[in-house]
PDB file of N, CA and C in Angstrom:
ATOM      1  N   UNK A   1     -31.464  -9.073  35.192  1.00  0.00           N
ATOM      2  CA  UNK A   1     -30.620  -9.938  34.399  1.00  0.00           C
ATOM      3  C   UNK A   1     -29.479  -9.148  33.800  1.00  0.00           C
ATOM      4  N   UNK A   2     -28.109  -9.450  33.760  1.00  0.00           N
ATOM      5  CA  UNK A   2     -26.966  -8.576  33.643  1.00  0.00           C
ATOM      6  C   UNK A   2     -26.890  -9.261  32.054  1.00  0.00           C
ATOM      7  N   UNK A   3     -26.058  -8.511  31.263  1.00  0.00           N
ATOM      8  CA  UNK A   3     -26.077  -8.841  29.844  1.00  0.00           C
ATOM      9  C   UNK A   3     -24.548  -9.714  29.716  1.00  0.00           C
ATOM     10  N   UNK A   4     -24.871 -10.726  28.702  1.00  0.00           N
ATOM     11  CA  UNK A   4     -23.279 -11.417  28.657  1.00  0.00           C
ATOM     12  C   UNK A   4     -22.532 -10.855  27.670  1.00  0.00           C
ATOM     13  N   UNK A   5     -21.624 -10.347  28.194  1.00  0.00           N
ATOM     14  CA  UNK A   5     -20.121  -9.645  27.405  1.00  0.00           C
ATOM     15  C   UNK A   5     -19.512 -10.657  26.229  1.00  0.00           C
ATOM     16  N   UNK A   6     -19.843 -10.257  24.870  1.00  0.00           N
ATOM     17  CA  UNK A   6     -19.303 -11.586  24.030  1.00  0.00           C
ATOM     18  C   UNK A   6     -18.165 -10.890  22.776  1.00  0.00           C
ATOM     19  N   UNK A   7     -16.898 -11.300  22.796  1.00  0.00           N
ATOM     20  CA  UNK A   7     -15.980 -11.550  21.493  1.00  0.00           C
ATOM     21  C   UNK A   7     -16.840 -11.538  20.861  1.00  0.00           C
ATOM     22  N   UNK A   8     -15.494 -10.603  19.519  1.00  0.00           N
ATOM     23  CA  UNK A   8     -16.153 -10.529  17.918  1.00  0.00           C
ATOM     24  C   UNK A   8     -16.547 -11.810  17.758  1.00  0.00           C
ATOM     25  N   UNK A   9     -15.353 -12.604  18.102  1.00  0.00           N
ATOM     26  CA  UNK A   9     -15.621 -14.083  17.578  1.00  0.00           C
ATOM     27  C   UNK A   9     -16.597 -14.619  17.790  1.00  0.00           C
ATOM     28  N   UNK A  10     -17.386 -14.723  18.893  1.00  0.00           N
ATOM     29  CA  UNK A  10     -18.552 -15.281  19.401  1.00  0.00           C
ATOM     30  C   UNK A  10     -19.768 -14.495  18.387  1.00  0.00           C
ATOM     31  N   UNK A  11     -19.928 -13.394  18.736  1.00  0.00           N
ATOM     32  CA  UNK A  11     -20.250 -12.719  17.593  1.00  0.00           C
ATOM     33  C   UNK A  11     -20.662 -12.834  15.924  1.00  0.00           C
ATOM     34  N   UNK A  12     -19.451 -13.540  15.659  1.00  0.00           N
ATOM     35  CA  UNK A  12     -19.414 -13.804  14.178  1.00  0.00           C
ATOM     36  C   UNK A  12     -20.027 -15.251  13.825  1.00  0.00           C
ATOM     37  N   UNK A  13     -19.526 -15.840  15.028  1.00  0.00           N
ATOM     38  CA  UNK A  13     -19.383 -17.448  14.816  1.00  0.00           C
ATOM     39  C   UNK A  13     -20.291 -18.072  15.261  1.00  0.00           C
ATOM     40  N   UNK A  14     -20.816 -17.428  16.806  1.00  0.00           N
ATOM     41  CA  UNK A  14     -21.719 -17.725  17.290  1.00  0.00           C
ATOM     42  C   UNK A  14     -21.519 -19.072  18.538  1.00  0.00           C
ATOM     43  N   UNK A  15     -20.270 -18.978  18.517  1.00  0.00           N
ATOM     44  CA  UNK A  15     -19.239 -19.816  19.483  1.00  0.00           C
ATOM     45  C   UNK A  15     -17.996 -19.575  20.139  1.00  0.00           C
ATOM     46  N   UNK A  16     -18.069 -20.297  21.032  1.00  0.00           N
ATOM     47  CA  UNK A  16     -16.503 -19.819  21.939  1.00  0.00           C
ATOM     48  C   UNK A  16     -15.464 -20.450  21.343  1.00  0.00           C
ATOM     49  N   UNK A  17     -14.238 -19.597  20.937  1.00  0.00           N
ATOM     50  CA  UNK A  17     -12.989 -19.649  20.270  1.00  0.00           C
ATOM     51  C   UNK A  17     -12.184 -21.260  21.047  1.00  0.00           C
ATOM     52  N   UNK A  18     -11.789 -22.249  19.857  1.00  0.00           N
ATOM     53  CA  UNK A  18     -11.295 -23.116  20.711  1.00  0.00           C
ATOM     54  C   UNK A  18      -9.377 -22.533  21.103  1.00  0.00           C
ATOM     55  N   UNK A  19      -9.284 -22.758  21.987  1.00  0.00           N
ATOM     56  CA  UNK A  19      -7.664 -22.282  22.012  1.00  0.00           C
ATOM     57  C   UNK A  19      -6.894 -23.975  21.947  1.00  0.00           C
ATOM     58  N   UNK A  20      -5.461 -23.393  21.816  1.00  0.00           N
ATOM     59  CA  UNK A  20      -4.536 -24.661  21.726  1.00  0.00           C
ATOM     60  C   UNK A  20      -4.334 -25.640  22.571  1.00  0.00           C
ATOM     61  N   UNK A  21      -4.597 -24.831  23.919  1.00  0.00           N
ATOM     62  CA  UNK A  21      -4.832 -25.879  25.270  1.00  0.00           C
ATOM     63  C   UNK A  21      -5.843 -26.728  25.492  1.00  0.00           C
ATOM     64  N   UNK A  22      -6.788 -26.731  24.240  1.00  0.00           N
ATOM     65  CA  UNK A  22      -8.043 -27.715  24.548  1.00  0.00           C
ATOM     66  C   UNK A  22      -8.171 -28.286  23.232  1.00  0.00           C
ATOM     67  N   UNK A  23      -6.832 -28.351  22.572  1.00  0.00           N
ATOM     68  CA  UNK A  23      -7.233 -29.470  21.657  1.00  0.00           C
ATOM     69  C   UNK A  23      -6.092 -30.762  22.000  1.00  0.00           C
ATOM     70  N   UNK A  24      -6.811 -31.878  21.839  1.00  0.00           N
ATOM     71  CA  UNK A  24      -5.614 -32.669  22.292  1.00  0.00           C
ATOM     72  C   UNK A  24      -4.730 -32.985  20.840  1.00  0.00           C
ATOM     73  N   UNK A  25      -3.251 -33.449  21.225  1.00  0.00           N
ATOM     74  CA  UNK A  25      -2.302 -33.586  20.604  1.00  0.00           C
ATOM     75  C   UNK A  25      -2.622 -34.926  19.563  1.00  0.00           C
ATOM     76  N   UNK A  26      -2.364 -35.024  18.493  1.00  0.00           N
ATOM     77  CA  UNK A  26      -2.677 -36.314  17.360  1.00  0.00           C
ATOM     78  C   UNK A  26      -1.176 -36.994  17.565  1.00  0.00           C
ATOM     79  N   UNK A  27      -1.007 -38.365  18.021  1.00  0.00           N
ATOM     80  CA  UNK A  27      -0.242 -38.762  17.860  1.00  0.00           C
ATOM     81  C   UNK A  27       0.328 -39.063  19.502  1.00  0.00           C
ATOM     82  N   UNK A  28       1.545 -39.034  19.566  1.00  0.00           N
ATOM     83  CA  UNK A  28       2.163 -39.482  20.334  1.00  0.00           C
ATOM     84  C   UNK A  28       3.451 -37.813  20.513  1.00  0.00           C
ATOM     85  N   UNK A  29       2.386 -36.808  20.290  1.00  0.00           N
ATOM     86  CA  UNK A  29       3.028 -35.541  20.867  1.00  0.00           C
ATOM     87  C   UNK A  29       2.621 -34.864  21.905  1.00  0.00           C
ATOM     88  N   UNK A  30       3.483 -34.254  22.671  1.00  0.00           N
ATOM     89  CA  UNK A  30       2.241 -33.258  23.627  1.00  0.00           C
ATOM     90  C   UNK A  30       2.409 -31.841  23.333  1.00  0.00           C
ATOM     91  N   UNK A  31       1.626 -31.049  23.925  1.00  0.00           N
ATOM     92  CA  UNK A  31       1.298 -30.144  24.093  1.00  0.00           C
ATOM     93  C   UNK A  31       2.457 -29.248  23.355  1.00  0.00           C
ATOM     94  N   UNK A  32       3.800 -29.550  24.429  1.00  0.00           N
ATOM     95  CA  UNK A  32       4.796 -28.292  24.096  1.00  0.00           C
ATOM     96  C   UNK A  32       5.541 -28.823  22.224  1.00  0.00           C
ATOM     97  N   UNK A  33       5.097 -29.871  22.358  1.00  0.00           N
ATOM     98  CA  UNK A  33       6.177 -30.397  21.056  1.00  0.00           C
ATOM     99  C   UNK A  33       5.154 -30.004  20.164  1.00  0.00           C
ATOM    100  N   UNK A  34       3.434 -30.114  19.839  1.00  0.00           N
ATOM    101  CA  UNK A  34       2.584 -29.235  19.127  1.00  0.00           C
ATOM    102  C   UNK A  34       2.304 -27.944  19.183  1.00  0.00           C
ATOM    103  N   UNK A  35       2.936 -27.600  19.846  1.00  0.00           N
ATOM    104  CA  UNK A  35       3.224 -25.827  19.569  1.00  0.00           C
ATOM    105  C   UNK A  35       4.569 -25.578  19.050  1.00  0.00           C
ATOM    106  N   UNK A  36       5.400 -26.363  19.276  1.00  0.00           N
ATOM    107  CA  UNK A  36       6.746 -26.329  18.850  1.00  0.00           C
ATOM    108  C   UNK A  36       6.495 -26.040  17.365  1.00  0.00           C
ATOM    109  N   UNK A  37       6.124 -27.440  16.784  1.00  0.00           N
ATOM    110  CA  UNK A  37       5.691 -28.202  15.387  1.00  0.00           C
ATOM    111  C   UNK A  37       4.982 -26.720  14.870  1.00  0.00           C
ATOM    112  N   UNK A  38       3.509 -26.185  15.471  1.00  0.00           N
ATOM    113  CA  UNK A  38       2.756 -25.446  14.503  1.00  0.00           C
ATOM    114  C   UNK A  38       4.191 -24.074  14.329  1.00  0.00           C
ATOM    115  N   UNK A  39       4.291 -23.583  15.467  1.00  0.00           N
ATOM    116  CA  UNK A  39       4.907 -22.221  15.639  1.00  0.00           C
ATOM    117  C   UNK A  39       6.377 -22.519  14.487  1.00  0.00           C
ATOM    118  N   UNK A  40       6.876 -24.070  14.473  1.00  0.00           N
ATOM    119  CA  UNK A  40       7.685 -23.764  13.059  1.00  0.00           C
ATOM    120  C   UNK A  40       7.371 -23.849  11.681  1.00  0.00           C
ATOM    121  N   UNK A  41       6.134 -24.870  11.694  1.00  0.00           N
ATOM    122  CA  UNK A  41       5.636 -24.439  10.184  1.00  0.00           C
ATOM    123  C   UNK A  41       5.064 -23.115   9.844  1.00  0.00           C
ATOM    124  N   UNK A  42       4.396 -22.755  10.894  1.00  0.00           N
ATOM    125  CA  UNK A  42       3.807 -21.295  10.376  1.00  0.00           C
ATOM    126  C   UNK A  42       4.804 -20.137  10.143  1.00  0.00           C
ATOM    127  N   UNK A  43       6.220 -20.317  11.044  1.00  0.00           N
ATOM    128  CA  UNK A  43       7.472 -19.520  10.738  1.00  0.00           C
ATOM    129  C   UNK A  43       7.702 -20.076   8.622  1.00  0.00           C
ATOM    130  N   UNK A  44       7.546 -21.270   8.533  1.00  0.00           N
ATOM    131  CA  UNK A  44       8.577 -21.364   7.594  1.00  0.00           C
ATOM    132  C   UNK A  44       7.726 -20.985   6.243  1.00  0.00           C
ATOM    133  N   UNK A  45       6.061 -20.796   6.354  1.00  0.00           N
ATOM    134  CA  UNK A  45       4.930 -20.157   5.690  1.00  0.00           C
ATOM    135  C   UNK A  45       5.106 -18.890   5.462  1.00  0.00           C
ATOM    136  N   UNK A  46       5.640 -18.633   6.503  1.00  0.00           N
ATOM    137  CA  UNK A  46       5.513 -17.001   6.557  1.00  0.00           C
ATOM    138  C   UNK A  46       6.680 -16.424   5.608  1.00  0.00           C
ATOM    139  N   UNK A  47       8.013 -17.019   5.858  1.00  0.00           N
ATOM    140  CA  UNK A  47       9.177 -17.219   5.021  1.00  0.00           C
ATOM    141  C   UNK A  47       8.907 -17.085   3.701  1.00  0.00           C
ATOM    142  N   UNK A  48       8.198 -18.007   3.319  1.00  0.00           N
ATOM    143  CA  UNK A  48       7.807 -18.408   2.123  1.00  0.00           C
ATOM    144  C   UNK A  48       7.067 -17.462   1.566  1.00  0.00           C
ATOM    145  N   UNK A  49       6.317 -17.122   2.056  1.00  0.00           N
ATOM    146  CA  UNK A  49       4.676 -16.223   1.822  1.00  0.00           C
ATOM    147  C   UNK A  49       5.546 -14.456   1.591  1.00  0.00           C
ATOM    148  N   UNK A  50       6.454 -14.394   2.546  1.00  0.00           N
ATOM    149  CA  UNK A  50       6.992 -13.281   1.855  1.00  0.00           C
ATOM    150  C   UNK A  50       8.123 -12.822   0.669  1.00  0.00           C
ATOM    151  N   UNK A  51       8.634 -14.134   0.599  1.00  0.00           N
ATOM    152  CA  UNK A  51       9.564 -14.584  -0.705  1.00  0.00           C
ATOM    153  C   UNK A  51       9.046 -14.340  -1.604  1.00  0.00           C
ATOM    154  N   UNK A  52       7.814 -14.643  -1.919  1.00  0.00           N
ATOM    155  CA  UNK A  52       6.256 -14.761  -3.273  1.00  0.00           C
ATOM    156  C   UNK A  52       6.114 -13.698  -2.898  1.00  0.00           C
ATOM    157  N   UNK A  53       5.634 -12.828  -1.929  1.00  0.00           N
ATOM    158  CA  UNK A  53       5.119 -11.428  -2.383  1.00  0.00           C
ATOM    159  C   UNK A  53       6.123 -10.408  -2.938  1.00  0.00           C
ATOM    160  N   UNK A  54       7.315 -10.521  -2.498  1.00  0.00           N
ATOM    161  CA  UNK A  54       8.531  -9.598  -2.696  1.00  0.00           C
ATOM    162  C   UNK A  54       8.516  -9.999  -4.322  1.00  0.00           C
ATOM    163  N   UNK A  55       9.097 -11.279  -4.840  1.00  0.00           N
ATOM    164  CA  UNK A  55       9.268 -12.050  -6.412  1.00  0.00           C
ATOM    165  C   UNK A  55       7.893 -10.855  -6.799  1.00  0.00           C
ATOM    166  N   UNK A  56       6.460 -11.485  -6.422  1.00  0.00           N
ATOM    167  CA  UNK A  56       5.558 -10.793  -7.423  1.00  0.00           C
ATOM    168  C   UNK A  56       5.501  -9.090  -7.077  1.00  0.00           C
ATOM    169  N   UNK A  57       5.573  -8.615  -6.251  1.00  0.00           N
ATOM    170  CA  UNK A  57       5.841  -6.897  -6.215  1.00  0.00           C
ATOM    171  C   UNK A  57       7.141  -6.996  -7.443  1.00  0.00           C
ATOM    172  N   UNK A  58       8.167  -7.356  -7.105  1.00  0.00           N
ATOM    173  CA  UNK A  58       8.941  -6.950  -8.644  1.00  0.00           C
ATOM    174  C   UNK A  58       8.811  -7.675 -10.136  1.00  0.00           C
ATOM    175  N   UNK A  59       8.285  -8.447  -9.647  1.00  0.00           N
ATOM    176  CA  UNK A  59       7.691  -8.786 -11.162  1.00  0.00           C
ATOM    177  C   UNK A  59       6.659  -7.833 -11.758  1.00  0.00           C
ATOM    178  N   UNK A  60       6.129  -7.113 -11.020  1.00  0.00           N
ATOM    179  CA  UNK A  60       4.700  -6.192 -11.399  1.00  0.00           C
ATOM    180  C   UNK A  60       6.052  -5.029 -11.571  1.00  0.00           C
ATOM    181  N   UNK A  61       6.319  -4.253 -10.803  1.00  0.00           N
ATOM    182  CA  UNK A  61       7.332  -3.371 -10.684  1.00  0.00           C
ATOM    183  C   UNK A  61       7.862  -3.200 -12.266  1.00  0.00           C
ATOM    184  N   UNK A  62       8.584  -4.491 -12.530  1.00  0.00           N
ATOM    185  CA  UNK A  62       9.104  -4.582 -14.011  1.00  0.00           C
ATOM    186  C   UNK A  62       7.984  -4.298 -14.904  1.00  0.00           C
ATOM    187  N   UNK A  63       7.334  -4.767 -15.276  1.00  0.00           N
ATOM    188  CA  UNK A  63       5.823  -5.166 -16.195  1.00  0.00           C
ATOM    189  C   UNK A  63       5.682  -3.187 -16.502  1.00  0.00           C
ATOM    190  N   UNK A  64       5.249  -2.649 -14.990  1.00  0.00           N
ATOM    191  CA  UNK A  64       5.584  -1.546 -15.218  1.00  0.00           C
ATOM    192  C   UNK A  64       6.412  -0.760 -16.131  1.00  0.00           C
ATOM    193  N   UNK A  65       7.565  -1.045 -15.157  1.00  0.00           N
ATOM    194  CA  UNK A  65       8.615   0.392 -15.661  1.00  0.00           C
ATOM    195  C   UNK A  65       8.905  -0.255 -17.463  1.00  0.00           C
ATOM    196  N   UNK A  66       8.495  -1.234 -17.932  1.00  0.00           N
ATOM    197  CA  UNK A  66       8.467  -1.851 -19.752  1.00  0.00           C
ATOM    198  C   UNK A  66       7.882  -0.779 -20.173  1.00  0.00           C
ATOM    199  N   UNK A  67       7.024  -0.604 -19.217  1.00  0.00           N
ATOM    200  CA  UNK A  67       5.684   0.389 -20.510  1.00  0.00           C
ATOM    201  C   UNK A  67       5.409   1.814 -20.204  1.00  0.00           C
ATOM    202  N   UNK A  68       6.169   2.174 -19.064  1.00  0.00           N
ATOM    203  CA  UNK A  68       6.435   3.657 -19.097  1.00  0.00           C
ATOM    204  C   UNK A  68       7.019   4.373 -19.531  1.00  0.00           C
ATOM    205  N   UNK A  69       6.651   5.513 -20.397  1.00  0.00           N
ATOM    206  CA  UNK A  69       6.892   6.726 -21.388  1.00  0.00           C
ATOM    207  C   UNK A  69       7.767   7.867 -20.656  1.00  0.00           C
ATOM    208  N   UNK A  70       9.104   8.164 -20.425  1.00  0.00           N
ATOM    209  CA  UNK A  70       9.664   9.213 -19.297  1.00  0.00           C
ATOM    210  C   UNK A  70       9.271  10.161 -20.569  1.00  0.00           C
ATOM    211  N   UNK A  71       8.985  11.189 -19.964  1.00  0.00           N
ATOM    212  CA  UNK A  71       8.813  13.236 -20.098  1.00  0.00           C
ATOM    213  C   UNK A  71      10.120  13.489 -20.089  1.00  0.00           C
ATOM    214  N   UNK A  72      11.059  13.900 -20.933  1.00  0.00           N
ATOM    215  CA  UNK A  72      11.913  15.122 -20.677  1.00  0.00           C
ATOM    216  C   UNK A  72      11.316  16.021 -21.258  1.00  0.00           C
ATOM    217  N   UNK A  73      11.633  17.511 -20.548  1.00  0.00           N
ATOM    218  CA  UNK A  73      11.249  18.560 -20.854  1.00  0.00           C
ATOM    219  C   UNK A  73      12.636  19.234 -20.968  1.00  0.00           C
ATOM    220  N   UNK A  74      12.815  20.137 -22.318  1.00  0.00           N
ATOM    221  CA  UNK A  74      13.476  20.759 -22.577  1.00  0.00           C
ATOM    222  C   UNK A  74      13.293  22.735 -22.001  1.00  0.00           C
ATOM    223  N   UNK A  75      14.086  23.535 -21.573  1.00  0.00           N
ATOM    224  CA  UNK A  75      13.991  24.778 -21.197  1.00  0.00           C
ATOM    225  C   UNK A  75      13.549  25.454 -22.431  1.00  0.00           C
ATOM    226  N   UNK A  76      12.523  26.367 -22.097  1.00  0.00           N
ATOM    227  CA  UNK A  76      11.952  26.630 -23.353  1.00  0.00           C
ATOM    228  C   UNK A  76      10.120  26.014 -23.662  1.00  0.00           C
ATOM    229  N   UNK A  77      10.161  24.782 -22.883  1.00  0.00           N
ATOM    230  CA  UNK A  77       8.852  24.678 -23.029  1.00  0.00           C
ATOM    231  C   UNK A  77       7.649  24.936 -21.890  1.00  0.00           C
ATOM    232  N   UNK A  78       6.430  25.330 -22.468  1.00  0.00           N
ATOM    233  CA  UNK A  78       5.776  25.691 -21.304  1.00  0.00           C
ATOM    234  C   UNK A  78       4.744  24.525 -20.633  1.00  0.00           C
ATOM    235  N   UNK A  79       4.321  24.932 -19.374  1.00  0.00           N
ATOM    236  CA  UNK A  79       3.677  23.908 -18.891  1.00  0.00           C
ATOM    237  C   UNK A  79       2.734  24.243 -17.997  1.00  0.00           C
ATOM    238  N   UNK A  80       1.490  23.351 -17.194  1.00  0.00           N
ATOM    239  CA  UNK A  80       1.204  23.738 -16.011  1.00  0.00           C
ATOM    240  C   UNK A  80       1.192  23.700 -15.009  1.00  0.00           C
ATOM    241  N   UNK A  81       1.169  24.125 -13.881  1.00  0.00           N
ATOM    242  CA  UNK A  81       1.065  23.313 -12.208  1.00  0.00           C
ATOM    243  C   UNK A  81       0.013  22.924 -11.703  1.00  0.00           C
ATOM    244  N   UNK A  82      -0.081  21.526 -11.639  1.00  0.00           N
ATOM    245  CA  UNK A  82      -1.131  21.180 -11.116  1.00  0.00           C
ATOM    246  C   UNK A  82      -1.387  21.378  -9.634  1.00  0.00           C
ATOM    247  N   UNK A  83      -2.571  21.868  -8.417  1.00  0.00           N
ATOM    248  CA  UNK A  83      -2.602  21.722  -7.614  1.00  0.00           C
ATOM    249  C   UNK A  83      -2.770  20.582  -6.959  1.00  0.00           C
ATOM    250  N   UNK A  84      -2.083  20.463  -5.538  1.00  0.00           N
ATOM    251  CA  UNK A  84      -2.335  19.140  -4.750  1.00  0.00           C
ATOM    252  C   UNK A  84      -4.288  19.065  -4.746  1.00  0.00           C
ATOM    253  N   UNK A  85      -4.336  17.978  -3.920  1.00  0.00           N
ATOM    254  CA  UNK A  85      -6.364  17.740  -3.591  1.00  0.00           C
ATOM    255  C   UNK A  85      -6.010  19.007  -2.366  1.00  0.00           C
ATOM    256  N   UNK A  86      -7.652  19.801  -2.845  1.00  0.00           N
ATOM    257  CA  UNK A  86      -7.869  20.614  -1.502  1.00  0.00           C
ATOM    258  C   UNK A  86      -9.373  20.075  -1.985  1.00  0.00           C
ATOM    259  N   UNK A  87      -9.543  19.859  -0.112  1.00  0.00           N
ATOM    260  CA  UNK A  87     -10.689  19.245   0.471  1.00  0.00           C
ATOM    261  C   UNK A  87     -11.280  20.731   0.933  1.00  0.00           C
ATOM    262  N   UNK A  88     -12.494  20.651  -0.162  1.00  0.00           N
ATOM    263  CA  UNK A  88     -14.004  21.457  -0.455  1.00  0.00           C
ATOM    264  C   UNK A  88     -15.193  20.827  -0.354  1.00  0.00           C
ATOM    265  N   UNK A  89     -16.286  21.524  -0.073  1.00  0.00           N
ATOM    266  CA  UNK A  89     -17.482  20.979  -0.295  1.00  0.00           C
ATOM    267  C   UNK A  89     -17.836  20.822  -1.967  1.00  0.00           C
ATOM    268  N   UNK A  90     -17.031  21.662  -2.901  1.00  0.00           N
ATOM    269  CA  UNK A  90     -17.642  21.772  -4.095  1.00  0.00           C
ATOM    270  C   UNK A  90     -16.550  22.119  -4.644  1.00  0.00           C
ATOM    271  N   UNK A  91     -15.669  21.031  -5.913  1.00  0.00           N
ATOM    272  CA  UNK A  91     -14.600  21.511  -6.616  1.00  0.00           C
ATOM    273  C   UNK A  91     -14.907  21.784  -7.555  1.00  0.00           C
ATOM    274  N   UNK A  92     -16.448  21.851  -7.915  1.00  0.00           N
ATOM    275  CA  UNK A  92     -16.168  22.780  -9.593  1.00  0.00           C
ATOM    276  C   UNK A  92     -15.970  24.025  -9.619  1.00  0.00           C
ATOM    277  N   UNK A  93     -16.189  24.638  -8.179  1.00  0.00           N
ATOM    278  CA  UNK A  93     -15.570  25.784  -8.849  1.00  0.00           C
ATOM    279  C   UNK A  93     -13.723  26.146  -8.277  1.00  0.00           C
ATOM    280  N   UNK A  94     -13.133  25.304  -8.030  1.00  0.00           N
ATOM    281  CA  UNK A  94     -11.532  25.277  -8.025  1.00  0.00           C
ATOM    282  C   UNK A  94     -10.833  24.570  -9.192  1.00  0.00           C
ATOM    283  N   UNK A  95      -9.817  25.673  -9.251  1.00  0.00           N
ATOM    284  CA  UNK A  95      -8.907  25.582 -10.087  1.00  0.00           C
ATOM    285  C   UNK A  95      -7.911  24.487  -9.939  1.00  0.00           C
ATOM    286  N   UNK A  96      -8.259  23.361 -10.803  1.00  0.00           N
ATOM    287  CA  UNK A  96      -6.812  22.401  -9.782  1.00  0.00           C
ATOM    288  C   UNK A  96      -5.386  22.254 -11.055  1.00  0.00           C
ATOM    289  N   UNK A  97      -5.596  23.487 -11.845  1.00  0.00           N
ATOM    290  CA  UNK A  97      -4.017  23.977 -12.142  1.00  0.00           C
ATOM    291  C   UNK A  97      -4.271  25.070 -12.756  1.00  0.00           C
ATOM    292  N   UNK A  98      -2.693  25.633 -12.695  1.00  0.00           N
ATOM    293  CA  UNK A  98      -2.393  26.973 -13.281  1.00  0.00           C
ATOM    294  C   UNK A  98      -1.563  26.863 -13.981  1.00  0.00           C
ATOM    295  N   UNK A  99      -1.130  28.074 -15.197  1.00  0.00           N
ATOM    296  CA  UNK A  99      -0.223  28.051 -15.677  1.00  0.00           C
ATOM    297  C   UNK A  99      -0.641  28.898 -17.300  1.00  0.00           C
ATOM    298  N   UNK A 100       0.012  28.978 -18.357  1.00  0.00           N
ATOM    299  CA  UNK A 100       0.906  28.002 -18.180  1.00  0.00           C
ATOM    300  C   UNK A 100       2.692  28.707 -18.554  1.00  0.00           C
ATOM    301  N   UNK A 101       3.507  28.057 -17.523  1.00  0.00           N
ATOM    302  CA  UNK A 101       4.683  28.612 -16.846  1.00  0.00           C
ATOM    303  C   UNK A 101       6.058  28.289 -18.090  1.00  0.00           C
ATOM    304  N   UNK A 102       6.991  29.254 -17.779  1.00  0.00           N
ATOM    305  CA  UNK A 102       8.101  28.512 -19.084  1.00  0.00           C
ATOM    306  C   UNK A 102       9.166  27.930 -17.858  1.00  0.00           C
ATOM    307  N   UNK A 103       9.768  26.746 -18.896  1.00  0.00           N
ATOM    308  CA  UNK A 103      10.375  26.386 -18.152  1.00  0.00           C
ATOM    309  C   UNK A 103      12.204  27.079 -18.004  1.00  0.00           C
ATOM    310  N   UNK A 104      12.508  27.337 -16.827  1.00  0.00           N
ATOM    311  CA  UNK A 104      14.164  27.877 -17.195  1.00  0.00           C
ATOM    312  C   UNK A 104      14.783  27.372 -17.351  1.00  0.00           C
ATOM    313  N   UNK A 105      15.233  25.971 -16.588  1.00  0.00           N
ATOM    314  CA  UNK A 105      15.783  24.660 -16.515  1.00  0.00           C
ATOM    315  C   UNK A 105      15.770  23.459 -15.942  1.00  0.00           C
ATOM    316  N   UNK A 106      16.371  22.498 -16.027  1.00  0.00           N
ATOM    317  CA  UNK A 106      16.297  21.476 -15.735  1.00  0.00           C
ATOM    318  C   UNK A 106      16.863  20.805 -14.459  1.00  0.00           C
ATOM    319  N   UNK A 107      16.333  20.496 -13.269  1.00  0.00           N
ATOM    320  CA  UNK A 107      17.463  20.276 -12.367  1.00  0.00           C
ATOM    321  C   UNK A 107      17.501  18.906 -12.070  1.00  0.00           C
ATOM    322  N   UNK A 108      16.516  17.872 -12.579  1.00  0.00           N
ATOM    323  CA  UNK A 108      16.745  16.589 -12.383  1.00  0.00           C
ATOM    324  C   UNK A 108      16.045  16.433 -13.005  1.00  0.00           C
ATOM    325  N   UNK A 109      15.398  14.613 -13.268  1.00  0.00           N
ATOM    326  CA  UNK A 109      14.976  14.271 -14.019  1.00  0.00           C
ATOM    327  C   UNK A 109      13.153  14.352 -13.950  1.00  0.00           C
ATOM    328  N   UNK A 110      13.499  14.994 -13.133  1.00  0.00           N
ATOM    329  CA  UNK A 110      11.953  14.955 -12.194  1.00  0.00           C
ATOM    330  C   UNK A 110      11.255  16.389 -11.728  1.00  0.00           C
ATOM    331  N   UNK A 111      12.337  17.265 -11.854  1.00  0.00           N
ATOM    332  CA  UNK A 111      12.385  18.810 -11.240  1.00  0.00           C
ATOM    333  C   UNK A 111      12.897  19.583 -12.088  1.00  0.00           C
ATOM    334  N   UNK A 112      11.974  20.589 -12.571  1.00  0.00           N
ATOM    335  CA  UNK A 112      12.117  21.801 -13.223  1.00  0.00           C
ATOM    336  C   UNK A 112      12.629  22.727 -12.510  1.00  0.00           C
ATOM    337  N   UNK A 113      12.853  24.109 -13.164  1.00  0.00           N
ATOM    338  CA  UNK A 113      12.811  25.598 -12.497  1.00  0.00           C
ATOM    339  C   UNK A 113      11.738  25.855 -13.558  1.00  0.00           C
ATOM    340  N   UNK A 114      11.195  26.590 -12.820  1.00  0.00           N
ATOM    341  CA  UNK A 114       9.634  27.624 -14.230  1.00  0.00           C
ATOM    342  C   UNK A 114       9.546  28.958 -13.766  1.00  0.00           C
ATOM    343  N   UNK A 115       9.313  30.049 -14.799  1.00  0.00           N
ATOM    344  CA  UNK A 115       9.310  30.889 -14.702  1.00  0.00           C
ATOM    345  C   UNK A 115       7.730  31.318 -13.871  1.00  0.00           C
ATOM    346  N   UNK A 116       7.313  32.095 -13.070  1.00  0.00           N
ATOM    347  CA  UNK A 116       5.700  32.223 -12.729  1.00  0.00           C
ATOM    348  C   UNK A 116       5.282  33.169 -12.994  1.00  0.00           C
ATOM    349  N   UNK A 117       6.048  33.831 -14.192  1.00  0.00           N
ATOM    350  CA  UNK A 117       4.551  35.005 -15.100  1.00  0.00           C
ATOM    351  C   UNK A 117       3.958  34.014 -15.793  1.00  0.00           C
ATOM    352  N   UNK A 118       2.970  34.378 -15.854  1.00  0.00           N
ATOM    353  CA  UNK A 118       2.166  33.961 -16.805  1.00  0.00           C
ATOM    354  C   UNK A 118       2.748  33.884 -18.516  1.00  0.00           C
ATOM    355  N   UNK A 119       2.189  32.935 -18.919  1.00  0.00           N
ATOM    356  CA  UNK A 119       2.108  33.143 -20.844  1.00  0.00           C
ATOM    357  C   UNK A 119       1.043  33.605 -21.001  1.00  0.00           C
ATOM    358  N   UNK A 120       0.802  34.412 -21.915  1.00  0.00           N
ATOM    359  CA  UNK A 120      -0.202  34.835 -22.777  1.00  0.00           C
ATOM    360  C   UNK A 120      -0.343  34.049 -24.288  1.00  0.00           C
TER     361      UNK A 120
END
């Protein structure tokens, strides 16, 4: 007895997937004019559906940047470097910063220069 090869879908569902060619048309449409019909509402969903996600990504975006605190750092103050993730079996015993470094200056709002002796 050879085994029957079955879709996730069958799988999940426990049935064979109906496709568009085996449902008949409601109405007084056929075939090509109900694919027409779905393939433009689901265009004009999709339209839509990404209008609302873009609006709510910047609505969150804003909500955000209200309540964030910017760091300037003035030259003169010290600080530390944090390391990126290094993938270990065991990070307690890694250091995930050093420091702590002075700063020399300022080169953006985002980027220091630091000195790398150490402070004592």
């Amino acid at each position: 007895m050879g085994t029957k090869i079955r879709t996730l879908y069958e799988l999940i569902f426990d049935c064979r997937p109906r496709l568009l060619s085996t449902l008949s048309p409601t109405g007084n449409f056929s075939h090509r004019e109900f694919l027409t019909d779905l393939i433009a509402r689901l265009s004009y969903f999709k339209r839509h559906a990404k209008k609302n996600f873009r609006k709510a990504k910047e609505a969150s975006k804003e909500y955000y940047d209200k309540r964030i605190n910017t760091l300037i750092l003035d030259p003169g103050y010290y600080v530390y470097h944090i390391y990126e993730t290094i993938r270990t079996d065991s990070k307690k015993l890694i250091d995930q910063y050093d420091g702590s470094f002075k700063i020399i200056r300022r080169i953006s709002d985002v980027n220091y220069e630091i000195k790398r002796d150490r402070h004592n």
